[in-house]
Protein backbone atom coordinates (compact mmCIF):
# COMPACT_ATOMS: atom_id res chain seq x y z
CA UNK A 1 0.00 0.00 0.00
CA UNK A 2 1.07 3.27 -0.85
CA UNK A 3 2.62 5.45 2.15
CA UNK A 4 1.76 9.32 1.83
CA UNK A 5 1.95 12.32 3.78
CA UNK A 6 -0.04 15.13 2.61
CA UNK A 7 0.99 18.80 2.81
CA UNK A 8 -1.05 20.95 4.69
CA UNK A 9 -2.88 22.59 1.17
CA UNK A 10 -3.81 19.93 -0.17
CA UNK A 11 -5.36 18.60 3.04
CA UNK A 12 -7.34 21.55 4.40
CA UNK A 13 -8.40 22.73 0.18
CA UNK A 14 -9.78 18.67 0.26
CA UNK A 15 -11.64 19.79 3.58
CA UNK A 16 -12.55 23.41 2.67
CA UNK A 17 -13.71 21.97 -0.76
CA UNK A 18 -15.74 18.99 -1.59
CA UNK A 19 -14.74 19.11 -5.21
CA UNK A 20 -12.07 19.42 -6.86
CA UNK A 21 -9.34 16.80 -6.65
CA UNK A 22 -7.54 17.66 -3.15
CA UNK A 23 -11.15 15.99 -2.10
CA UNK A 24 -10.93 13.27 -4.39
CA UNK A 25 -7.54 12.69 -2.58
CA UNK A 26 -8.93 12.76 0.60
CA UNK A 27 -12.16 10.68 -0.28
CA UNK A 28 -9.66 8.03 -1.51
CA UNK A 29 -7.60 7.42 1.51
CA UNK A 30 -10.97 6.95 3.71
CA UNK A 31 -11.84 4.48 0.95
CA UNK A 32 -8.27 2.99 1.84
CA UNK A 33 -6.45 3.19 -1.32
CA UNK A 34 -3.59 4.76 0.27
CA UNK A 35 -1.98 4.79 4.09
CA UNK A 36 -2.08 8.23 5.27
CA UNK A 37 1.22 9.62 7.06
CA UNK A 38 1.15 12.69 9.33
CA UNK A 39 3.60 13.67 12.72
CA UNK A 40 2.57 15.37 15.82
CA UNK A 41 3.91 18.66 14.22
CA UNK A 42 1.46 18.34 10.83
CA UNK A 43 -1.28 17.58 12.93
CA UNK A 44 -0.46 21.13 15.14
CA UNK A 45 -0.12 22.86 11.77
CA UNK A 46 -3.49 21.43 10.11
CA UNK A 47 -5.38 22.83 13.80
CA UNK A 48 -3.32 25.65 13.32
CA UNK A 49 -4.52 26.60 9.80
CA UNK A 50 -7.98 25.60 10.69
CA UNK A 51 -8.43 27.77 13.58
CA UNK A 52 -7.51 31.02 11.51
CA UNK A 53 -10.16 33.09 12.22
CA UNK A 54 -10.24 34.27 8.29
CA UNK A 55 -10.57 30.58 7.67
CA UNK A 56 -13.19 29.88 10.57
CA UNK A 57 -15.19 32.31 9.59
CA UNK A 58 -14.84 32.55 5.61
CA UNK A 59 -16.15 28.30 5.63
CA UNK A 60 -18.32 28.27 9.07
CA UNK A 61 -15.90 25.75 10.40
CA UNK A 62 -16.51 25.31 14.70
CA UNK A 63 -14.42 24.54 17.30
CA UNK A 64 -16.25 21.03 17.45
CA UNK A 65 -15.46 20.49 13.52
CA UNK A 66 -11.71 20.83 13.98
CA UNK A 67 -11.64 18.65 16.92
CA UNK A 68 -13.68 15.57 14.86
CA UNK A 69 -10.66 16.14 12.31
CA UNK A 70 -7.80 16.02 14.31
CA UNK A 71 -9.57 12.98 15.97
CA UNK A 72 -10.24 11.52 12.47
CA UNK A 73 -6.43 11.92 11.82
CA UNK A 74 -5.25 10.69 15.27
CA UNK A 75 -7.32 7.04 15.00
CA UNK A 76 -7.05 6.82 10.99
CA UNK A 77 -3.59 8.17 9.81
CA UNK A 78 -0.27 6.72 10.55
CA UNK A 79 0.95 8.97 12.96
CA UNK A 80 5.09 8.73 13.40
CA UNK A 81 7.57 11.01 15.88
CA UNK A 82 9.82 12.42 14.05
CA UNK A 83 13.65 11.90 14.85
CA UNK A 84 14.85 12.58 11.54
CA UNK A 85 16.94 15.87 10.73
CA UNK A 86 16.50 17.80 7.70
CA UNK A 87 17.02 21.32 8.70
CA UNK A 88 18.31 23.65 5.77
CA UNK A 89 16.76 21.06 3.36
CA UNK A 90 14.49 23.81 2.53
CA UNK A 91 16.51 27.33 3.54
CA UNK A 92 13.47 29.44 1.49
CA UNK A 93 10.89 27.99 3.86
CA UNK A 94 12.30 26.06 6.82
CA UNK A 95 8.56 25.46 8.09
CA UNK A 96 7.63 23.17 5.17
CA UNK A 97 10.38 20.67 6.57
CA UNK A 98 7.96 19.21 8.65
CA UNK A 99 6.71 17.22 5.96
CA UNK A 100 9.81 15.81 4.49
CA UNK A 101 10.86 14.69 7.97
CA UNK A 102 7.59 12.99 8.58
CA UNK A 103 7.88 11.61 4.96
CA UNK A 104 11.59 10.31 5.70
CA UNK A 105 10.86 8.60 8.98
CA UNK A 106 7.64 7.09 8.04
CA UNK A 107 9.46 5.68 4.96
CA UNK A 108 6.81 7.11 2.73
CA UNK A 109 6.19 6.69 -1.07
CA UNK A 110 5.00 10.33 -1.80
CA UNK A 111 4.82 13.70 -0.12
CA UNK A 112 1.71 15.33 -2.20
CA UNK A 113 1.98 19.23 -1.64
CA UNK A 114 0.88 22.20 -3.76
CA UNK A 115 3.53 24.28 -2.03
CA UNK A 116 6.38 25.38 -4.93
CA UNK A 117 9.00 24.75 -2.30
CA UNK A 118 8.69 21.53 -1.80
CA UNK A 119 7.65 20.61 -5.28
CA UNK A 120 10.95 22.39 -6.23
CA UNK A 121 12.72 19.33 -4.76
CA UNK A 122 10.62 16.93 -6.89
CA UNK A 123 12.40 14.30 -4.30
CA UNK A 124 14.06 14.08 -1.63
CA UNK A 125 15.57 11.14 -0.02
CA UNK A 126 13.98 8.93 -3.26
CA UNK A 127 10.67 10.19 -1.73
CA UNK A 128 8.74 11.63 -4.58
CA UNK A 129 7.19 15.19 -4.05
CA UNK A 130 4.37 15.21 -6.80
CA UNK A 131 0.87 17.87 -7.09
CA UNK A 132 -2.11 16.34 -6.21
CA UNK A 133 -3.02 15.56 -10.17
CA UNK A 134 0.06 14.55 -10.44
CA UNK A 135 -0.56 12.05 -7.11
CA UNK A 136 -4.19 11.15 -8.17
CA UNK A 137 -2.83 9.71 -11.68
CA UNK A 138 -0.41 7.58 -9.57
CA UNK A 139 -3.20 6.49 -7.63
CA UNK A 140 -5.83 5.81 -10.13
CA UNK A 141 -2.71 3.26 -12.14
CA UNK A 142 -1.91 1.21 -8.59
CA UNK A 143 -5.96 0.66 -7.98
């Protein structure tokens, strides 16, 4: 099975948005096609983003909804420490080297991320950064 750790775009865009394909991403790991990977610090950063009041109050999200997510993601993802050091890995934008930590110590297949920092890399550690159309090809050929 396919080991992935989502950026935190594509994952709150697939929340924000039931269409579109960051939700057709989303839709397909709770129909198990993939194992989802996330770390104590992408998990912070997902509550994080969700708890901006612009983004509270732009989609109606409560308190109540973010708490079923991170809930969601505590019981259903794969959720690994991470031990693994990759500082200055991405010296424009430390803060996305969350993910490529995660994605190195979970020994994961694909980071998906819309972010042009990481996708910059296009791998890292023969981890595969790829956009989510790029990811949801990959998907739809392993099914």
């Amino acid at each position: 099975m396919l080991r992935v750790v989502l950026d935190t775009n594509v994952f709150v865009s697939g929340l924000l948005s039931k269409t579109g394909l960051p939700a057709k991403i989303l839709d397909a790991w709770r129909a198990g096609h993939y194992l989802l990977i996330a770390s104590p610090p992408i998990v912070a950063e997902i509550k994080r983003v969700l708890q901006a009041p612009r983004i509270k109050e732009k989609y109606f999200i409560t308190d109540g909804d973010i708490e079923q997510l991170i809930t969601l993601l505590e019981k259903e993802a794969l959720i690994v420490p991470v031990h693994t050091d990759v500082k200055n890995a991405i010296p424009d934008d430390p803060s996305d080297e969350i993910f490529l930590a995660c994605a190195v110590d979970a020994a994961a297949d694909f980071i998906v991320s819309g972010d042009r920092h990481l996708l910059e890399l296009s791998e890292y550690k023969d981890i595969s950064i790829v956009t989510v159309h790029e990811f949801e090809e990959k998907l739809a050929r392993s099914l």
